[in-house]
C-alpha atoms as a PDB file:
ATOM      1  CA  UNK A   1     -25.233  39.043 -71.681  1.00  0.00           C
ATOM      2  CA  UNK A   2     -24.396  36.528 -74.444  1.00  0.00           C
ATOM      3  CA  UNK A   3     -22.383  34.114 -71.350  1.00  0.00           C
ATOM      4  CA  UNK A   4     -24.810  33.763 -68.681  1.00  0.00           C
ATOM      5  CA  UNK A   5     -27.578  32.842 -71.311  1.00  0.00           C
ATOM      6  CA  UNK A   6     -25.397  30.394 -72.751  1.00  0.00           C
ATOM      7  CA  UNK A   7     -24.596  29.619 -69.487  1.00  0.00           C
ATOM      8  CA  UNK A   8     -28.300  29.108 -68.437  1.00  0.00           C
ATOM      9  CA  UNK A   9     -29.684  27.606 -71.555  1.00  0.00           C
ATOM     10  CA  UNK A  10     -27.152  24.783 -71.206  1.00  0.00           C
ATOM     11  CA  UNK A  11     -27.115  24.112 -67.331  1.00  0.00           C
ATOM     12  CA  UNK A  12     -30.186  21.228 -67.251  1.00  0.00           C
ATOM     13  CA  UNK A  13     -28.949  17.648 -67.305  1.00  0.00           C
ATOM     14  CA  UNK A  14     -29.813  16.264 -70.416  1.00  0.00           C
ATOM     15  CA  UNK A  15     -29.925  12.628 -68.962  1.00  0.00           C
ATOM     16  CA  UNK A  16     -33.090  12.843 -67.814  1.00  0.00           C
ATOM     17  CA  UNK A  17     -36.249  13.229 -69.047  1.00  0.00           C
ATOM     18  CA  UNK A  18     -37.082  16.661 -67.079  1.00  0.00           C
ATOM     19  CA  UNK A  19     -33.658  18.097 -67.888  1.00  0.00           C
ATOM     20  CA  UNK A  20     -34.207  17.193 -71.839  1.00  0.00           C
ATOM     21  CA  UNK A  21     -37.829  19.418 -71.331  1.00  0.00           C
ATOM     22  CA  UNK A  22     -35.883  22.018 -69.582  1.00  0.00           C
ATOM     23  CA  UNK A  23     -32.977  22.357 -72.167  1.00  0.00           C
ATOM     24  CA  UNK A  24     -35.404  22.581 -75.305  1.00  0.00           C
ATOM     25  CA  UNK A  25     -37.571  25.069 -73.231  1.00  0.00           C
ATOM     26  CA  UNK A  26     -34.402  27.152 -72.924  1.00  0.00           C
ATOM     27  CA  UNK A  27     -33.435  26.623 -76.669  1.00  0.00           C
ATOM     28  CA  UNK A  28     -36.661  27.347 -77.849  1.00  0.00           C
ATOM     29  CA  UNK A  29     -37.085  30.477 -76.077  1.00  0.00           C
ATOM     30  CA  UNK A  30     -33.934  32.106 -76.863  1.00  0.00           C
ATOM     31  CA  UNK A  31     -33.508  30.860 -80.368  1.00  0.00           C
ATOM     32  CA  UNK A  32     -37.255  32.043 -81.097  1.00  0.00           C
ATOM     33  CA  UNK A  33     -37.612  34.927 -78.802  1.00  0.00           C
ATOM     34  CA  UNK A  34     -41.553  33.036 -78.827  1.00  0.00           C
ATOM     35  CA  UNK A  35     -43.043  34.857 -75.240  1.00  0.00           C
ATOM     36  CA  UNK A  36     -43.320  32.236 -72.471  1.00  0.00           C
ATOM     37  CA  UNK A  37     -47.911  32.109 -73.611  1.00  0.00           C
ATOM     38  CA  UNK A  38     -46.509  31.055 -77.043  1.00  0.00           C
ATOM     39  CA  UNK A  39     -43.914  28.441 -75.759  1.00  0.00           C
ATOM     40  CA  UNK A  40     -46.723  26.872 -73.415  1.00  0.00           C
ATOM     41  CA  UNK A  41     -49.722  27.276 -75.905  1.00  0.00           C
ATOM     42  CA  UNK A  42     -47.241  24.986 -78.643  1.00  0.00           C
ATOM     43  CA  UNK A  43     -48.683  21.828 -80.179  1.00  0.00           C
ATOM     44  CA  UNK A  44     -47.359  18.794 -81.576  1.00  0.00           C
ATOM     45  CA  UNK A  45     -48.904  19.701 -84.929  1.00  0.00           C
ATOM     46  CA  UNK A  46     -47.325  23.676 -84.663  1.00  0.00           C
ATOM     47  CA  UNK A  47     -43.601  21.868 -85.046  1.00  0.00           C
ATOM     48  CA  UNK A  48     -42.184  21.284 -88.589  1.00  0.00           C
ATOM     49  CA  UNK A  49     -38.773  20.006 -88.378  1.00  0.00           C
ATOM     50  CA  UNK A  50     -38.111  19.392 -91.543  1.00  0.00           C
ATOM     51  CA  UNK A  51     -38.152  23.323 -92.284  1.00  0.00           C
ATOM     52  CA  UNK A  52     -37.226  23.988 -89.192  1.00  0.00           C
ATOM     53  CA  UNK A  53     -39.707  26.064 -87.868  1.00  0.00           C
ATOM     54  CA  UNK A  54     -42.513  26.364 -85.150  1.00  0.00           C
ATOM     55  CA  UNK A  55     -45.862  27.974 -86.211  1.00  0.00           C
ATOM     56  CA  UNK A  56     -46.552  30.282 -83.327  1.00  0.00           C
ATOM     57  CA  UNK A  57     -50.220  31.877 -81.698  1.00  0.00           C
ATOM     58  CA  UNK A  58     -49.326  34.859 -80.743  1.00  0.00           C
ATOM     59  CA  UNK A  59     -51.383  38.119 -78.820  1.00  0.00           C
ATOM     60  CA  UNK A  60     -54.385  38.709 -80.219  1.00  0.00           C
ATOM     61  CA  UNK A  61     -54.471  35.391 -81.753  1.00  0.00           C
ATOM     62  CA  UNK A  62     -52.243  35.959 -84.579  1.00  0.00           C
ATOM     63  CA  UNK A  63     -50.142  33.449 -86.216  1.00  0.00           C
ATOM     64  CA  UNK A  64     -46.348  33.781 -87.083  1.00  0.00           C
ATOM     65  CA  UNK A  65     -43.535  31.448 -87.519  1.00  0.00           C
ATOM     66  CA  UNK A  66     -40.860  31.049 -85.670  1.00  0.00           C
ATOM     67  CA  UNK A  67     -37.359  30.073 -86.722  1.00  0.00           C
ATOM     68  CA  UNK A  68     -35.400  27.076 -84.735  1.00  0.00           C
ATOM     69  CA  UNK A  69     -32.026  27.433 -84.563  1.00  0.00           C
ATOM     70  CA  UNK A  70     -30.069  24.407 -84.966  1.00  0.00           C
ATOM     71  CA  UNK A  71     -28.848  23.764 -81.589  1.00  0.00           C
ATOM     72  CA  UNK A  72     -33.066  24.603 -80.365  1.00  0.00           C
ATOM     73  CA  UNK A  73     -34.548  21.880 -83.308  1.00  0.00           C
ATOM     74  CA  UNK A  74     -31.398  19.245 -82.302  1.00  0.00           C
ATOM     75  CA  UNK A  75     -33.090  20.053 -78.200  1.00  0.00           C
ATOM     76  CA  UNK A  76     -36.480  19.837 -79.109  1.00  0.00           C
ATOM     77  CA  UNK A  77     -35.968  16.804 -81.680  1.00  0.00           C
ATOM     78  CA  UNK A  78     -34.603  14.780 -78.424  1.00  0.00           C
ATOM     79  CA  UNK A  79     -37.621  15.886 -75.962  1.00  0.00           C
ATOM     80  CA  UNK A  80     -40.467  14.946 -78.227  1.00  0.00           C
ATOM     81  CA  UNK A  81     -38.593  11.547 -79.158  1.00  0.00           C
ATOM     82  CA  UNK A  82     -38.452  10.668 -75.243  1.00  0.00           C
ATOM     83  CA  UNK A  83     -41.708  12.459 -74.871  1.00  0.00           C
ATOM     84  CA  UNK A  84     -43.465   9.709 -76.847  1.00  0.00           C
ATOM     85  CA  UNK A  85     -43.131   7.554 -74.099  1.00  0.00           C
ATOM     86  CA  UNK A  86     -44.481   9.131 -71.731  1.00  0.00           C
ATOM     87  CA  UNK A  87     -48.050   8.777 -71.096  1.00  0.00           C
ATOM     88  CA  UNK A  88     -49.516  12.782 -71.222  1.00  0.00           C
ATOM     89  CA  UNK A  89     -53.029  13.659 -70.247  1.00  0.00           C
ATOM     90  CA  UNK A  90     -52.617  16.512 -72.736  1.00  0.00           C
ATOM     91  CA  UNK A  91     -51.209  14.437 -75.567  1.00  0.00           C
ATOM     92  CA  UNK A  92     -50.913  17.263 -77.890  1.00  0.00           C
ATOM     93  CA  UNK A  93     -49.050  19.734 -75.991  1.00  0.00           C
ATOM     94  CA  UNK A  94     -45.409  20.088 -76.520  1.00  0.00           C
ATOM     95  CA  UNK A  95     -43.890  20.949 -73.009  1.00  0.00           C
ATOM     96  CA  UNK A  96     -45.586  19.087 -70.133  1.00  0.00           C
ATOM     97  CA  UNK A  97     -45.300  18.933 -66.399  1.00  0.00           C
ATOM     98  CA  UNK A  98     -44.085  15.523 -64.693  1.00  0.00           C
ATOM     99  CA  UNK A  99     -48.207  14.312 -64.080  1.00  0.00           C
ATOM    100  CA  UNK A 100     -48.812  14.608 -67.786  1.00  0.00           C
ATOM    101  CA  UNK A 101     -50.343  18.385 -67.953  1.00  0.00           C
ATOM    102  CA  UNK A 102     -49.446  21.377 -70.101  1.00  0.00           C
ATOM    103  CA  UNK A 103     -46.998  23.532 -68.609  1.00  0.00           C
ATOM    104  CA  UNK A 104     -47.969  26.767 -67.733  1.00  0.00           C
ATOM    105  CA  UNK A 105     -46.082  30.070 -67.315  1.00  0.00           C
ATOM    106  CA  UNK A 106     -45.595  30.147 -64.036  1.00  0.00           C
ATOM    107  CA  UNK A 107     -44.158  26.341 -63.862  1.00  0.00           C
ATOM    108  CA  UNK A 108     -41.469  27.949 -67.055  1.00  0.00           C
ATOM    109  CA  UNK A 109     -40.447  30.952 -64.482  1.00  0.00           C
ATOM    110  CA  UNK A 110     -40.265  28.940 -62.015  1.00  0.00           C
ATOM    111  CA  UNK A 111     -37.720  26.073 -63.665  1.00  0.00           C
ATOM    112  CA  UNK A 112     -35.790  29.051 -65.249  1.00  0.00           C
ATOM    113  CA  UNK A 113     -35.493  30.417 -61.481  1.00  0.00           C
ATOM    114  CA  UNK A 114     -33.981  27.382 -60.330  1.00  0.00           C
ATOM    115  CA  UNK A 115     -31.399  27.172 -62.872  1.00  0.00           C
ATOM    116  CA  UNK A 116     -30.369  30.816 -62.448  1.00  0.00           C
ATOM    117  CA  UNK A 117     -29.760  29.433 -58.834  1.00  0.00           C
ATOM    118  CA  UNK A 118     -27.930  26.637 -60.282  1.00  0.00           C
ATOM    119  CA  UNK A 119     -25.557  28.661 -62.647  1.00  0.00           C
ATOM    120  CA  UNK A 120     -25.250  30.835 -59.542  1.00  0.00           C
ATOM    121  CA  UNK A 121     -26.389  33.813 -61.857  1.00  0.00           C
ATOM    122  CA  UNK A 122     -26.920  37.452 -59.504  1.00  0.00           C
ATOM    123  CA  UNK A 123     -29.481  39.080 -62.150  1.00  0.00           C
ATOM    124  CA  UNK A 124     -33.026  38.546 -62.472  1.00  0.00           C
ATOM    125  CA  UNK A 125     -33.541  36.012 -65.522  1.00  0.00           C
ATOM    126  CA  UNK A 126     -37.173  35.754 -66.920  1.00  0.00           C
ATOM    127  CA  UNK A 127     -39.110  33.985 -70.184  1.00  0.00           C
ATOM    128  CA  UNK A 128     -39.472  37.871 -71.107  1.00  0.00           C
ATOM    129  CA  UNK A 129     -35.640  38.742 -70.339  1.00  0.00           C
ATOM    130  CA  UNK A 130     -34.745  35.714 -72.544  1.00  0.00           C
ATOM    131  CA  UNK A 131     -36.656  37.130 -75.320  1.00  0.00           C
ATOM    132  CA  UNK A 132     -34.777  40.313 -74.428  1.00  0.00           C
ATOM    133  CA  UNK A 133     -31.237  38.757 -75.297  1.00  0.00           C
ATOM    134  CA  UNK A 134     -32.964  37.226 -78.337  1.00  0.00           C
ATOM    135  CA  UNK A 135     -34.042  40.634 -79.840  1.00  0.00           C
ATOM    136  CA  UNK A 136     -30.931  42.160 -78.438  1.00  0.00           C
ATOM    137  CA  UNK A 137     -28.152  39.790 -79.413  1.00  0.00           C
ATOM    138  CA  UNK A 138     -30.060  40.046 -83.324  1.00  0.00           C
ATOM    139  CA  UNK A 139     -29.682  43.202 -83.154  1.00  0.00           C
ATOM    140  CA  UNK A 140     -26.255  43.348 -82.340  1.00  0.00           C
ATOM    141  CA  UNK A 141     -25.270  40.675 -84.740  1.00  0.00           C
ATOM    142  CA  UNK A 142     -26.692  42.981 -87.951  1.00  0.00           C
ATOM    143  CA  UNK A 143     -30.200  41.820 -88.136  1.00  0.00           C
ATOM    144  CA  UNK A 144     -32.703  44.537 -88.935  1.00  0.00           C
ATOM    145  CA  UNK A 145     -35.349  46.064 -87.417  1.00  0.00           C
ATOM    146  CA  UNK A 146     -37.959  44.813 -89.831  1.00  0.00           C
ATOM    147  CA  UNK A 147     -36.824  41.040 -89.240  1.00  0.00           C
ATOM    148  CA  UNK A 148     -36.583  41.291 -85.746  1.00  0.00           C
ATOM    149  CA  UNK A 149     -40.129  42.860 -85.639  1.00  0.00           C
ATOM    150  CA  UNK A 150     -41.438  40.046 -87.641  1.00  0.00           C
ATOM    151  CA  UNK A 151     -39.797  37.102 -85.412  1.00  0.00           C
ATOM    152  CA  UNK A 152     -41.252  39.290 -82.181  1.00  0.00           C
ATOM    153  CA  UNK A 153     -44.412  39.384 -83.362  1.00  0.00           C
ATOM    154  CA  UNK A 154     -44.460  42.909 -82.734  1.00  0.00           C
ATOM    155  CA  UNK A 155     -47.472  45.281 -84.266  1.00  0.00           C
ATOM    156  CA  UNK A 156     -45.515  48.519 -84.466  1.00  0.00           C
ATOM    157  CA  UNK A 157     -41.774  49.050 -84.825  1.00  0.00           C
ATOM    158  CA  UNK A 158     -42.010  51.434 -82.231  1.00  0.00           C
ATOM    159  CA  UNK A 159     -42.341  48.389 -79.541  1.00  0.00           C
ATOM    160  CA  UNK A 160     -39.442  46.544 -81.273  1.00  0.00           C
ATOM    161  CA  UNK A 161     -37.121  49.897 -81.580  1.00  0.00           C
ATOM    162  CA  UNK A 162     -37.097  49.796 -77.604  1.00  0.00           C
ATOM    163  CA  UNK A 163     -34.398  47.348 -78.434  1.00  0.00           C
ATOM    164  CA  UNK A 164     -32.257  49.400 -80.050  1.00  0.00           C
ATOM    165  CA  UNK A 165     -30.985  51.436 -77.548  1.00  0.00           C
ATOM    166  CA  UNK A 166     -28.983  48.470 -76.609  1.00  0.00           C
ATOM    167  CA  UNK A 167     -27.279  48.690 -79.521  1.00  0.00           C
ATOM    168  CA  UNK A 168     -25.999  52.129 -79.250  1.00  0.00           C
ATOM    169  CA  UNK A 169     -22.476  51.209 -77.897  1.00  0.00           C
ATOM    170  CA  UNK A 170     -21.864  49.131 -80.994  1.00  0.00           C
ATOM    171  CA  UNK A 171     -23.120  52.048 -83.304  1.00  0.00           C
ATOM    172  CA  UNK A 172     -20.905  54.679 -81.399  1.00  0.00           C
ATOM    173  CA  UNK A 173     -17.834  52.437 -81.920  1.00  0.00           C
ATOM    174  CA  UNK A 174     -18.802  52.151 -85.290  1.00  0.00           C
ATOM    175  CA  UNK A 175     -19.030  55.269 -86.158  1.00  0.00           C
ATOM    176  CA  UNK A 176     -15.983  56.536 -83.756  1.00  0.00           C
ATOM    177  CA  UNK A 177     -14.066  53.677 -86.640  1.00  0.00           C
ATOM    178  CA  UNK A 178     -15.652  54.846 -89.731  1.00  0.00           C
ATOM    179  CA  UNK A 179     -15.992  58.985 -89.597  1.00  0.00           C
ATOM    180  CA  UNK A 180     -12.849  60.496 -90.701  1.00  0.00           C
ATOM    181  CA  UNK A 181     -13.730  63.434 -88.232  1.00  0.00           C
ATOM    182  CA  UNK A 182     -15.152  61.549 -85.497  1.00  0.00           C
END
């Protein structure tokens, strides 16, 4: 739900240079809904901040963009600033580990792991359940289908409709409001 990602996206200590990484992984990932590949495959070059977007690889090689939300560009803005001096073995990867090195997948479940520990969260919180609440919480807000497919990356609506099932609740109290006979 909407409080515990809040909750999680805003839990790393932005006073040091890990915790800055940590809190624009979080804000990229749930203000993109990018998958966790995407988020680890980013470049430098893939980040225009002036439009405020990221240009994303996604399966099967694809490209897409990516919106940043405000709160995600203000995040990431901060971590590539301090990021500059810091010397990286892989100098044109966005998120590294602390020895210089692209992050990979496993090092992003991990780090999201220990701050569902931290926010003392019960639930299972993944890179993919992240992109969950994105697609979800669109949803919810009015976005449609078509959009949400597009900032998925999704092939077929049919993957991104598996989303809408969470927004039944919403559409039954809609309806219970709007039908005269309901």
């Amino acid at each position: 739900d909407l409080e515990k990602t809040l909750k999680l996206i805003t839990s790393p200590n932005s006073d040091t240079f890990l915790g800055l990484r940590d809190r624009a992984i979080l804000e990229v990932l749930y203000s993109t809904g990018i998958r966790v590949s995407e988020l680890v495959g980013l470049n430098i070059q893939n980040i225009d901040f002036i439009a405020g977007v990221i240009n994303v690889r996604g399966k099967g090689k694809k490209e897409r963009i990516a919106l940043l939300g405000q709160q995600a560009q203000l995040s990431l803005r901060r971590y590539v600033r301090e990021k500059q001096g810091f010397s990286a073995v892989e100098e044109k990867a966005v998120f590294l580990n602390r020895f210089g090195g692209r992050l990979t997948d496993r090092s992003v479940r991990r780090l999201i792991d220990k701050y569902v520990k931290k926010c003392s969260i019960e639930q299972k919180i993944s890179p993919h359940s992240i992109r969950h609440s994105f697609a979800t919480h669109m949803i919810n807000n009015g976005a449609d289908l078509r959009s949400v497919q597009e900032l998925l990356g999704h092939k077929n609506l049919s993957t991104t409709q598996i989303y809408t099932h969470l927004g039944s609740q919403r559409i039954k109290t809609m309806y219970t409001k709007a039908h005269p006979r309901a």
